[in-house]
Protein backbone atom coordinates (compact mmCIF):
# COMPACT_ATOMS: atom_id res chain seq x y z
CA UNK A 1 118.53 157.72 51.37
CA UNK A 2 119.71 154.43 49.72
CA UNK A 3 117.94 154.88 46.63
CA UNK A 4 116.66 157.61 44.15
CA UNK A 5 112.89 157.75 44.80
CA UNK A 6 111.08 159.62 41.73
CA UNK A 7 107.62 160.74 40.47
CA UNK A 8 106.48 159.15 37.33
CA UNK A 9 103.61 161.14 35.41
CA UNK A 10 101.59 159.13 32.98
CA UNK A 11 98.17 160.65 31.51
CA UNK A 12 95.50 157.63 30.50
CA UNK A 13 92.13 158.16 28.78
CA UNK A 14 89.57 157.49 31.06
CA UNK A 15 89.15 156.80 34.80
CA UNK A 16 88.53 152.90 34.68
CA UNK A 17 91.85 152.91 32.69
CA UNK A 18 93.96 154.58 35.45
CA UNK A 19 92.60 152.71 37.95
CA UNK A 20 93.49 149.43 36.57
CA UNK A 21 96.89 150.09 35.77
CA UNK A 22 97.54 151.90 38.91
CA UNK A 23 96.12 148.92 40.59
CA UNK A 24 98.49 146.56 38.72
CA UNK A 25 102.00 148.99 39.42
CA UNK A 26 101.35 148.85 42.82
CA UNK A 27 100.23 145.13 43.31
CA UNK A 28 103.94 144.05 41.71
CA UNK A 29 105.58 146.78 44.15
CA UNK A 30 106.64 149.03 40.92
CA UNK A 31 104.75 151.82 42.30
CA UNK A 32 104.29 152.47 46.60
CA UNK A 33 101.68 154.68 45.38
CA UNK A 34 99.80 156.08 42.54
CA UNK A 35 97.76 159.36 42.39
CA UNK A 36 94.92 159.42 39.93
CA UNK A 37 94.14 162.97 39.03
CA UNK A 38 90.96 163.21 36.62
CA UNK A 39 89.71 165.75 34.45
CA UNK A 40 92.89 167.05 32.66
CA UNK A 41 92.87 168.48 29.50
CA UNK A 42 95.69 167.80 27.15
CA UNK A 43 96.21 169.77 23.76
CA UNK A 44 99.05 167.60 22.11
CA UNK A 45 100.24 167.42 18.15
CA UNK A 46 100.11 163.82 16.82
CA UNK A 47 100.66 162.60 13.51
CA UNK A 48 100.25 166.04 12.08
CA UNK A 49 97.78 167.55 13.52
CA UNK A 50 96.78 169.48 17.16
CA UNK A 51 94.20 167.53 19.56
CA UNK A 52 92.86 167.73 22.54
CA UNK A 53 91.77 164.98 24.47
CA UNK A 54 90.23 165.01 28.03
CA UNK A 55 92.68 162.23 30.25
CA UNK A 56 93.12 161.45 33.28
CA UNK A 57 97.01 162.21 34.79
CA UNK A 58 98.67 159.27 37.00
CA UNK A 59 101.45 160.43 39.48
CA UNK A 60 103.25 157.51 40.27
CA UNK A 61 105.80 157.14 43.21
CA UNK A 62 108.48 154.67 42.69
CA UNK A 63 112.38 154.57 42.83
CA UNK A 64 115.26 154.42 40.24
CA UNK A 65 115.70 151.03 40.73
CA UNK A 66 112.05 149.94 39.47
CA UNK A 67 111.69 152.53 37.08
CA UNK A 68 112.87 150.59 33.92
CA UNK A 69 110.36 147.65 35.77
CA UNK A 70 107.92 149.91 35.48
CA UNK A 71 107.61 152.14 32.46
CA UNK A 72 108.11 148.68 30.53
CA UNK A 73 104.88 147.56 32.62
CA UNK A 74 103.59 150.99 31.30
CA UNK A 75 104.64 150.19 27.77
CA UNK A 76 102.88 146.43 27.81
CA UNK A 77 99.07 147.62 29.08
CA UNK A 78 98.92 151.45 28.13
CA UNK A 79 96.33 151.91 25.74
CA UNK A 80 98.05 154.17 23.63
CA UNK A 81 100.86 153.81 20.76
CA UNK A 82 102.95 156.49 22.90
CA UNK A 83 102.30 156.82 26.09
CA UNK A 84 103.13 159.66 28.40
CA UNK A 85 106.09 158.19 31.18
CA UNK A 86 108.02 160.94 32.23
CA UNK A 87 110.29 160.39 35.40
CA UNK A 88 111.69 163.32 37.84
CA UNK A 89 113.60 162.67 40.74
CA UNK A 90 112.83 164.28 43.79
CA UNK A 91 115.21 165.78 45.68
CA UNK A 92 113.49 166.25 49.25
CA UNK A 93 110.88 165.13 50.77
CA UNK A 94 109.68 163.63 54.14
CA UNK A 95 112.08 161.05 54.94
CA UNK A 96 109.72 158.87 56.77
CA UNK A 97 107.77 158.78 53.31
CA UNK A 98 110.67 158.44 50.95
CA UNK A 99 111.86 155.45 52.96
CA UNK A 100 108.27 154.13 52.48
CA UNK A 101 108.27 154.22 49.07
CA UNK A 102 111.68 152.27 48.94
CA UNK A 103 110.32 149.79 51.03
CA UNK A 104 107.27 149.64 49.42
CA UNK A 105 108.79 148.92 45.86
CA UNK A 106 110.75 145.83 46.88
């Protein structure tokens, strides 16, 4: 592999949300592919106190090299103050898929 290919998580608030921005990361080839995974239920402290809030999760596929590309894409339409972007490399995989997700983040 030429490149570092990792999976992004990102939760979102609603549906319409997720789809939007998962649209957008993979029109400008930050993400090959984006996984939206509804009805998660995240108990979280914030500001002082612990919430729970039904979201939606996003598992994003991109590589190292578009990841700082990305979560600052993340950071400029996310909804919230903080938002979730938590990247973890993956260390095997179909190779036929992780070349596909290089290629598809050029």
């Amino acid at each position: 592999m030429a490149e570092n290919q990792l999976v992004t998580l990102c939760t979102v608030p609603d549906r319409e949300s997720g789809e939007k921005l998962a649209r957008t990361l993979v029109e400008e080839h930050l993400a090959a592919c984006v996984n939206l995974v509804p009805g998660v239920v995240s108990t979280y402290r914030w500001e002082g106190e612990v919430k729970t809030d039904a979201e939606c999760l996003l598992v994003i596929k991109t590589t190292g090299a578009r990841f700082e590309a990305l979560k600052n894409r993340i950071l400029a339409l996310h909804t919230y103050d903080t938002p979730e972007i938590i990247a973890v490399p993956i260390t095997a995989g179909s190779e036929e898929y992780l070349k596909w997700i290089t290629e598809s983040t050029r």
